[in-house]
PDB file of N, CA and C in Angstrom:
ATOM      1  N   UNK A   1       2.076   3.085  21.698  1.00  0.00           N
ATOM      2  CA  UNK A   1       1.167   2.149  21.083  1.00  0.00           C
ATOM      3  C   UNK A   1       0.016   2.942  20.470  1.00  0.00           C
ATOM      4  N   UNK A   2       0.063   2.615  19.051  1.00  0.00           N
ATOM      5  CA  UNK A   2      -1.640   3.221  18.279  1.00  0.00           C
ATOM      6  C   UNK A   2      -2.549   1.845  17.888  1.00  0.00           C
ATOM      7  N   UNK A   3      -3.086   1.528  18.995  1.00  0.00           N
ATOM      8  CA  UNK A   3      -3.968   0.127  18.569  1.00  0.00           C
ATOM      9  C   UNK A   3      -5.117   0.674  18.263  1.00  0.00           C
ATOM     10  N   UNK A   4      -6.282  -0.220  17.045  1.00  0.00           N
ATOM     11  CA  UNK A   4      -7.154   0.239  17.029  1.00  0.00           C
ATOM     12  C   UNK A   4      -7.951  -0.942  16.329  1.00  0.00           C
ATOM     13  N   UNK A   5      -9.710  -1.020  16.749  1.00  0.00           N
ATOM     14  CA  UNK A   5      -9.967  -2.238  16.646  1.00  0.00           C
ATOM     15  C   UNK A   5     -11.433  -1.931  15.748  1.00  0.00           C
ATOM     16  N   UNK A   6     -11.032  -2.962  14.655  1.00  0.00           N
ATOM     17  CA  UNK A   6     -12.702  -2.541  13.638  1.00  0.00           C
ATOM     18  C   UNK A   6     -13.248  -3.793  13.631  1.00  0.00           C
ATOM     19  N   UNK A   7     -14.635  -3.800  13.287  1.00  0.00           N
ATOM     20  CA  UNK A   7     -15.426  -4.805  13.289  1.00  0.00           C
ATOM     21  C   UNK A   7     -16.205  -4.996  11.638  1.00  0.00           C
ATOM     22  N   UNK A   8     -16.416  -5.937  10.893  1.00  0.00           N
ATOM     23  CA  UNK A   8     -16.706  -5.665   9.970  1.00  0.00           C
ATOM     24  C   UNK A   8     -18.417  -6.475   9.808  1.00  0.00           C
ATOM     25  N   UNK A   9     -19.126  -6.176   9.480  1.00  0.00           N
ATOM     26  CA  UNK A   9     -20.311  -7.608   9.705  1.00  0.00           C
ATOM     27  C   UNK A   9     -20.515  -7.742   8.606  1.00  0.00           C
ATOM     28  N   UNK A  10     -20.477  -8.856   8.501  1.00  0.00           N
ATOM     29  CA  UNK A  10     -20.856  -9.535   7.034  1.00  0.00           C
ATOM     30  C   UNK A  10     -22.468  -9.517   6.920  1.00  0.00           C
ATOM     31  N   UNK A  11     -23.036  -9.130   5.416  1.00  0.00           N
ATOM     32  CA  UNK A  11     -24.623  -9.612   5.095  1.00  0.00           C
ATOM     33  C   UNK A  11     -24.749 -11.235   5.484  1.00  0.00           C
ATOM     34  N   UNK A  12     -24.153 -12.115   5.367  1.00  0.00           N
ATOM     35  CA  UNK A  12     -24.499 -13.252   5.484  1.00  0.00           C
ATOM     36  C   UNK A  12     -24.023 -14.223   6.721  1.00  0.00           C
ATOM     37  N   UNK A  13     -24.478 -13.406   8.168  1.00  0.00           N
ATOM     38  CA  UNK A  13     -24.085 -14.095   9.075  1.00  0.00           C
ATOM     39  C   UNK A  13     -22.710 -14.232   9.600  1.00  0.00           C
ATOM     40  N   UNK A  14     -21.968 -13.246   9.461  1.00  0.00           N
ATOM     41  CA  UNK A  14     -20.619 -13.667   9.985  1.00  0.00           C
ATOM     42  C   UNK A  14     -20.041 -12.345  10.122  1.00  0.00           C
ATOM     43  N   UNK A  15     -18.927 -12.102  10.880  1.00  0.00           N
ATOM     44  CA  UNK A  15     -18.020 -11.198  11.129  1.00  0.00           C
ATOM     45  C   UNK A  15     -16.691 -11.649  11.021  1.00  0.00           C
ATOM     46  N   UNK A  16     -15.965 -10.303  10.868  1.00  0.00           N
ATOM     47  CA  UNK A  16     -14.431  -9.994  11.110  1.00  0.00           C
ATOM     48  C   UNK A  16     -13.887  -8.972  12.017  1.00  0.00           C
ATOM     49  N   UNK A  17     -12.933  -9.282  12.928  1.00  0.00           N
ATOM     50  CA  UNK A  17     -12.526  -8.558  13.213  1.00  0.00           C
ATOM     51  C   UNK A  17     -10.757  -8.282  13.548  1.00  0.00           C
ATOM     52  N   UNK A  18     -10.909  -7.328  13.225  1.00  0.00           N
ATOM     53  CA  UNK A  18      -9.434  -6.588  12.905  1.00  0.00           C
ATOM     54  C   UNK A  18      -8.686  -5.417  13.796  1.00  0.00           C
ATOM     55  N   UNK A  19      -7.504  -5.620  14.054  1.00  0.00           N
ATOM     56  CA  UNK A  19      -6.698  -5.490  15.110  1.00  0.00           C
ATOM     57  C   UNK A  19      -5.416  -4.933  14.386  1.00  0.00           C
ATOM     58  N   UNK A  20      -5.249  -3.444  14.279  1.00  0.00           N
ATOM     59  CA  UNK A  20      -3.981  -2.887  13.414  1.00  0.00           C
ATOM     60  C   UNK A  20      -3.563  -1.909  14.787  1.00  0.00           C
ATOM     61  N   UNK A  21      -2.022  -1.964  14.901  1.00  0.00           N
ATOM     62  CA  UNK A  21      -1.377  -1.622  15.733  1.00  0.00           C
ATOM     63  C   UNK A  21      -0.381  -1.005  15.146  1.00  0.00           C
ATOM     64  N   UNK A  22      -0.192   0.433  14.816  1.00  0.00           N
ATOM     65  CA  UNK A  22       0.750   0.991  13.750  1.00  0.00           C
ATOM     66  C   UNK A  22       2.065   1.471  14.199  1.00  0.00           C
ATOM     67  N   UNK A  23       2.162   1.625  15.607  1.00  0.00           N
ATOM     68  CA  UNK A  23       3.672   1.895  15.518  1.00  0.00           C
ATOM     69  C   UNK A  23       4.425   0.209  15.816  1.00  0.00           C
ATOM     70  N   UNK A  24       4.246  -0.781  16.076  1.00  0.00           N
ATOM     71  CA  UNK A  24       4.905  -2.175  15.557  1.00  0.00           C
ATOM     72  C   UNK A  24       4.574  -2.666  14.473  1.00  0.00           C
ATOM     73  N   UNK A  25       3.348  -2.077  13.763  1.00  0.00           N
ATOM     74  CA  UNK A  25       3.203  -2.722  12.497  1.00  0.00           C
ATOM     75  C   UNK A  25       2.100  -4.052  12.654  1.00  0.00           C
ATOM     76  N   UNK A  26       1.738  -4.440  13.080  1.00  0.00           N
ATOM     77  CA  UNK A  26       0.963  -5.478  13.865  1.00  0.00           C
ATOM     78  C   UNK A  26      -0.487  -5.420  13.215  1.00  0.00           C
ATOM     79  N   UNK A  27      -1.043  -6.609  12.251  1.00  0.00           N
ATOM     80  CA  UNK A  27      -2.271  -6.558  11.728  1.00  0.00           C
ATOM     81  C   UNK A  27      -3.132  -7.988  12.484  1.00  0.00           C
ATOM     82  N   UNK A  28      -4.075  -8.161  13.271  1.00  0.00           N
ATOM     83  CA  UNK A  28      -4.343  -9.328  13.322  1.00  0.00           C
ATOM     84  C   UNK A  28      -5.866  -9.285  13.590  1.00  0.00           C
ATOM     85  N   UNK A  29      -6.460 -10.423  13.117  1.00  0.00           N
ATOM     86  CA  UNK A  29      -7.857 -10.155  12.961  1.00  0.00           C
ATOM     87  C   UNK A  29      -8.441 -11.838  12.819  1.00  0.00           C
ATOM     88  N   UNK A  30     -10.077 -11.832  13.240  1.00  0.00           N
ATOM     89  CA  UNK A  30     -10.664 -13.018  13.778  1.00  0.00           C
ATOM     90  C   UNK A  30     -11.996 -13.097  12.617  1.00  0.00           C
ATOM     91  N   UNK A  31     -12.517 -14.534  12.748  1.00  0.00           N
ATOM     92  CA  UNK A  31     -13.542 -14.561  11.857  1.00  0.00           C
ATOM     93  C   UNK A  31     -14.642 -15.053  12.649  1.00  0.00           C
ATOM     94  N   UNK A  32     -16.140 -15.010  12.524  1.00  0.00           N
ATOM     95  CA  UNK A  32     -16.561 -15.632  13.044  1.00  0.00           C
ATOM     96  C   UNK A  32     -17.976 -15.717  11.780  1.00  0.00           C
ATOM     97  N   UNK A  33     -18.707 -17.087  12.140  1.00  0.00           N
ATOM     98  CA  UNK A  33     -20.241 -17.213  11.259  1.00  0.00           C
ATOM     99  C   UNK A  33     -20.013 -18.325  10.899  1.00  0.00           C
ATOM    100  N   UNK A  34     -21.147 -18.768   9.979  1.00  0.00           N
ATOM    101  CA  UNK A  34     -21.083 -19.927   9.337  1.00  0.00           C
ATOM    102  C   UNK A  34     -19.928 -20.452   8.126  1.00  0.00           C
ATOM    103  N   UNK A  35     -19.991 -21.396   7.963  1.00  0.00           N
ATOM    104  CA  UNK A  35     -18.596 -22.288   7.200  1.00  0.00           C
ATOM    105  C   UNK A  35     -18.565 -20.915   6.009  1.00  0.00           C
ATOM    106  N   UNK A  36     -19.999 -20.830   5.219  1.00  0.00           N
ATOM    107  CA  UNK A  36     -19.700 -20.058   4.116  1.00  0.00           C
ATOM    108  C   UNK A  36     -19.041 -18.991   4.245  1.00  0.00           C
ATOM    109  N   UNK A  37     -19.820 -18.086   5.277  1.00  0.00           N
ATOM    110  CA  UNK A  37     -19.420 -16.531   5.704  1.00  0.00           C
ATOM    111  C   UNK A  37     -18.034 -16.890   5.713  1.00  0.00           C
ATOM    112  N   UNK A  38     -17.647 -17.463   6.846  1.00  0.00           N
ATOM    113  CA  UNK A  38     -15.859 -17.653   6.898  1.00  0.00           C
ATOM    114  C   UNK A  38     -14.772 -17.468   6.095  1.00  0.00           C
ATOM    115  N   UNK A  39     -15.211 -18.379   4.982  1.00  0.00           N
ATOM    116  CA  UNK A  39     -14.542 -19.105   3.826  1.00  0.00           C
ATOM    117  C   UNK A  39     -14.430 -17.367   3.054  1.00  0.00           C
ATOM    118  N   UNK A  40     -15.917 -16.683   3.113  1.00  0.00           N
ATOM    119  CA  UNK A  40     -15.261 -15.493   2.122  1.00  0.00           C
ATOM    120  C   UNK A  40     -14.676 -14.582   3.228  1.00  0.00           C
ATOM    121  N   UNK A  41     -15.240 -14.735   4.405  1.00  0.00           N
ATOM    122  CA  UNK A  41     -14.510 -13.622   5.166  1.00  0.00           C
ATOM    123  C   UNK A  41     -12.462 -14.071   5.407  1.00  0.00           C
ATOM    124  N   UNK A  42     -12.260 -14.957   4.999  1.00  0.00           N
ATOM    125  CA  UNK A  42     -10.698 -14.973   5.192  1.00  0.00           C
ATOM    126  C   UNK A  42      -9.950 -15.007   3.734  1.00  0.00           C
ATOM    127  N   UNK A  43     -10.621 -14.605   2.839  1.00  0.00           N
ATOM    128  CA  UNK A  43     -10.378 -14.183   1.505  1.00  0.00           C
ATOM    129  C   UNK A  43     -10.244 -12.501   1.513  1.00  0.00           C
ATOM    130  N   UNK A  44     -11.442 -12.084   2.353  1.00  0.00           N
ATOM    131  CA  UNK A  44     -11.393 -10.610   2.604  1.00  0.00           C
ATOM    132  C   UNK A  44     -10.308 -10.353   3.491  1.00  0.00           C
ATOM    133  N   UNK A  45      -9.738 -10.912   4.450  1.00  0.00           N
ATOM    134  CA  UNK A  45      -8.648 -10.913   5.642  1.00  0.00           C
ATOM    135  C   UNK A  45      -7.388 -10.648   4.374  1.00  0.00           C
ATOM    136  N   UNK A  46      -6.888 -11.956   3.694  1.00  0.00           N
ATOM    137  CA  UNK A  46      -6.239 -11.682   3.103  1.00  0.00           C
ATOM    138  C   UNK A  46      -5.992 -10.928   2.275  1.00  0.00           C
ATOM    139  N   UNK A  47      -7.104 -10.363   1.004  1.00  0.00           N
ATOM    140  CA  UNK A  47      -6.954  -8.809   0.735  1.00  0.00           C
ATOM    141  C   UNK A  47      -6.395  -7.883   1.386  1.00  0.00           C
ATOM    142  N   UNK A  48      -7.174  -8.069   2.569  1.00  0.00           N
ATOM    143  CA  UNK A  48      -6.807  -6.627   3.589  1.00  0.00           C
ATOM    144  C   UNK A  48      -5.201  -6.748   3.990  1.00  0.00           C
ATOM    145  N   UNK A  49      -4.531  -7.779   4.275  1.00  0.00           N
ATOM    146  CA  UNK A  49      -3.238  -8.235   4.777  1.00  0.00           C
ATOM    147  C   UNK A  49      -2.112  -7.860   3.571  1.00  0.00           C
ATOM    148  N   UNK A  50      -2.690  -8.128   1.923  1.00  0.00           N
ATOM    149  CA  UNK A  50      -1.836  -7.830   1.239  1.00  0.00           C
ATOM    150  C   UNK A  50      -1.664  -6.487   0.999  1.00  0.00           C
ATOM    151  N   UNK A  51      -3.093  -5.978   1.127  1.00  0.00           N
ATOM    152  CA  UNK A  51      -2.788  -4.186   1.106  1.00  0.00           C
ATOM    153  C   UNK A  51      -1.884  -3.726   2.060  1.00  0.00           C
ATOM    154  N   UNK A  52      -2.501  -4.232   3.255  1.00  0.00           N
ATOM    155  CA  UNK A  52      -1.425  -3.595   4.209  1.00  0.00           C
ATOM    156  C   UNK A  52       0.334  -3.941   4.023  1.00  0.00           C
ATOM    157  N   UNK A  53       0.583  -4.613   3.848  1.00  0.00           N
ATOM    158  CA  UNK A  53       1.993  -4.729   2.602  1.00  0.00           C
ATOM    159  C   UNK A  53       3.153  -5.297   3.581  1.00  0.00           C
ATOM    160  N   UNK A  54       4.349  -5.612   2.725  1.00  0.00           N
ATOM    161  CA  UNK A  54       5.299  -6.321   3.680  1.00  0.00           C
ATOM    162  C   UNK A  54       6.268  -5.770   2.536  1.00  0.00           C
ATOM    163  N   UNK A  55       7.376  -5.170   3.230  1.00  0.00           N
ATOM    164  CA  UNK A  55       8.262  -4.276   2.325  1.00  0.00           C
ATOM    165  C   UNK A  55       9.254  -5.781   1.865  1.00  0.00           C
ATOM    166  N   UNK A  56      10.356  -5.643   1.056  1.00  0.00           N
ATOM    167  CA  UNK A  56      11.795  -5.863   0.757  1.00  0.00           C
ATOM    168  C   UNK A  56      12.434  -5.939   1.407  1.00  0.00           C
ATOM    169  N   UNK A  57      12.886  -5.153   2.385  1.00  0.00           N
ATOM    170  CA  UNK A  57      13.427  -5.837   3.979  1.00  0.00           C
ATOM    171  C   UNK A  57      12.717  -6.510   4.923  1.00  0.00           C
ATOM    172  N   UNK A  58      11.448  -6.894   4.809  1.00  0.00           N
ATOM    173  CA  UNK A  58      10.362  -7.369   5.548  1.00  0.00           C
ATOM    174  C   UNK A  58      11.193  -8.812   5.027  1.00  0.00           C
ATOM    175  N   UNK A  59      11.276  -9.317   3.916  1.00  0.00           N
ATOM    176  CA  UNK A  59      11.226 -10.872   3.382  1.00  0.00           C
ATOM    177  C   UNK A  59      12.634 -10.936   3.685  1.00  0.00           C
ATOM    178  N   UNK A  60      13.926 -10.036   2.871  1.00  0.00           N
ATOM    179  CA  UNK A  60      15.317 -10.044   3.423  1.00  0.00           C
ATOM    180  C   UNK A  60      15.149 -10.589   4.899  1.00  0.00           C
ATOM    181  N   UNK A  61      14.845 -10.171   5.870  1.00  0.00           N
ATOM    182  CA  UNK A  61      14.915 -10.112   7.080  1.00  0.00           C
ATOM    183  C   UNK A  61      14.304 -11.200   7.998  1.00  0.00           C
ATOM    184  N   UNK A  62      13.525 -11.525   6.927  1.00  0.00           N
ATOM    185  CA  UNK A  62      12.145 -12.860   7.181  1.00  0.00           C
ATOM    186  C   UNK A  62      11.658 -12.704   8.793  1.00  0.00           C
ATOM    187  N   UNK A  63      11.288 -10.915   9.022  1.00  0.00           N
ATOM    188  CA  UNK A  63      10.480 -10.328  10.183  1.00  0.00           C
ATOM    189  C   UNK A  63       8.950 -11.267  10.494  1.00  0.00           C
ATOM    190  N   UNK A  64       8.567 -11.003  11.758  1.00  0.00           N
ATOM    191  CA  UNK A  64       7.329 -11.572  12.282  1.00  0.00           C
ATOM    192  C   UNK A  64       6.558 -11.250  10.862  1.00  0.00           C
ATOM    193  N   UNK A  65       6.127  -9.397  10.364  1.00  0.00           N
ATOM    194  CA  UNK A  65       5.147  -9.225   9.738  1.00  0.00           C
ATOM    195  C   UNK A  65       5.708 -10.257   8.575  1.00  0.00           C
ATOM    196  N   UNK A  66       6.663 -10.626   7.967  1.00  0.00           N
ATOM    197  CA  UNK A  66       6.725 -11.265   6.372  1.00  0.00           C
ATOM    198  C   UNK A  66       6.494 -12.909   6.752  1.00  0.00           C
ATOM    199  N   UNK A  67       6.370 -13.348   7.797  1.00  0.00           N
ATOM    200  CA  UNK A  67       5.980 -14.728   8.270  1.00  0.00           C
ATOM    201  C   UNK A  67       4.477 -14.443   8.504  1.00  0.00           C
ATOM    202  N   UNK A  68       4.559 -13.681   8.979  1.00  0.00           N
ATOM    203  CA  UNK A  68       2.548 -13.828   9.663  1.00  0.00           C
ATOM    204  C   UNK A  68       2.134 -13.704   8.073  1.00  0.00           C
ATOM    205  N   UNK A  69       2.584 -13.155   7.106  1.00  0.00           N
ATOM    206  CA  UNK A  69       1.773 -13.057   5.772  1.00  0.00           C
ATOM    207  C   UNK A  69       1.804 -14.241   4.856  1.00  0.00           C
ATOM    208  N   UNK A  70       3.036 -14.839   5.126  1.00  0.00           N
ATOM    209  CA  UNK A  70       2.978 -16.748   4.564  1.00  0.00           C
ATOM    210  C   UNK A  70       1.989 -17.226   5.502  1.00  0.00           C
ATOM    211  N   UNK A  71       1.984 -17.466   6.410  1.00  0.00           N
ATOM    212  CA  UNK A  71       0.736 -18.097   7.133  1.00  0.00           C
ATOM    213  C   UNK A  71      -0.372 -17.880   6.722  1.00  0.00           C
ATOM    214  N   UNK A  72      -0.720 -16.586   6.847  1.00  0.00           N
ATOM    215  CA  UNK A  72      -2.284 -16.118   6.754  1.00  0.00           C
ATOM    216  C   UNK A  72      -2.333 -16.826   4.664  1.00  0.00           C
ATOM    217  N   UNK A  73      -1.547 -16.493   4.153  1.00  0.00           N
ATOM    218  CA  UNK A  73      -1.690 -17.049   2.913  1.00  0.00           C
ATOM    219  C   UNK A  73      -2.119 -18.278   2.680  1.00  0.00           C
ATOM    220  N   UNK A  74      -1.107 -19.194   3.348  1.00  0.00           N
ATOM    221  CA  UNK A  74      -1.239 -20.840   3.339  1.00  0.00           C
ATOM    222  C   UNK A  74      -2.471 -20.876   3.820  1.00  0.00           C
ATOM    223  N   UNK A  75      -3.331 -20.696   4.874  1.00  0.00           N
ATOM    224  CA  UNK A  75      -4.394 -20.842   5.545  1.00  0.00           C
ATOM    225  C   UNK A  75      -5.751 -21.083   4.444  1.00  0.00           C
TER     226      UNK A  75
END
């Protein structure tokens, strides 16, 4: 296991935090602050989720990571 845990603070009252676990591949991360902060902090989540990427056999395969990334999308 390589877990490792960042915290991000937002200027406007709010945080993120993020949870990448690289030998399963595992990205997961929390928001916290007011409605506004939120709203951009899970815009920033999702940036961060698409960088971190979901291969061609990820969707073939329709793996945890290529489901957790429809979710976090729909959200």
């Amino acid at each position: 296991m390589d877990f490792h845990m960042y915290e991000i603070i937002w200027p406007e009252n709010g945080r993120i935090q993020l949870g990448v676990e690289t030998v399963w591949q595992i990205l997961n991360g929390s928001c916290s602050g007011n409605k506004k902060s939120i709203k951009q902090l899970r815009k920033l989540y999702k940036k961060i989720y698409l960088h971190y990427g979901v291969t061609e056999q990820d969707i073939q395969n329709e793996t945890e990571r290529y489901t957790s990334l429809l979710a976090i999308l729909c959200s």
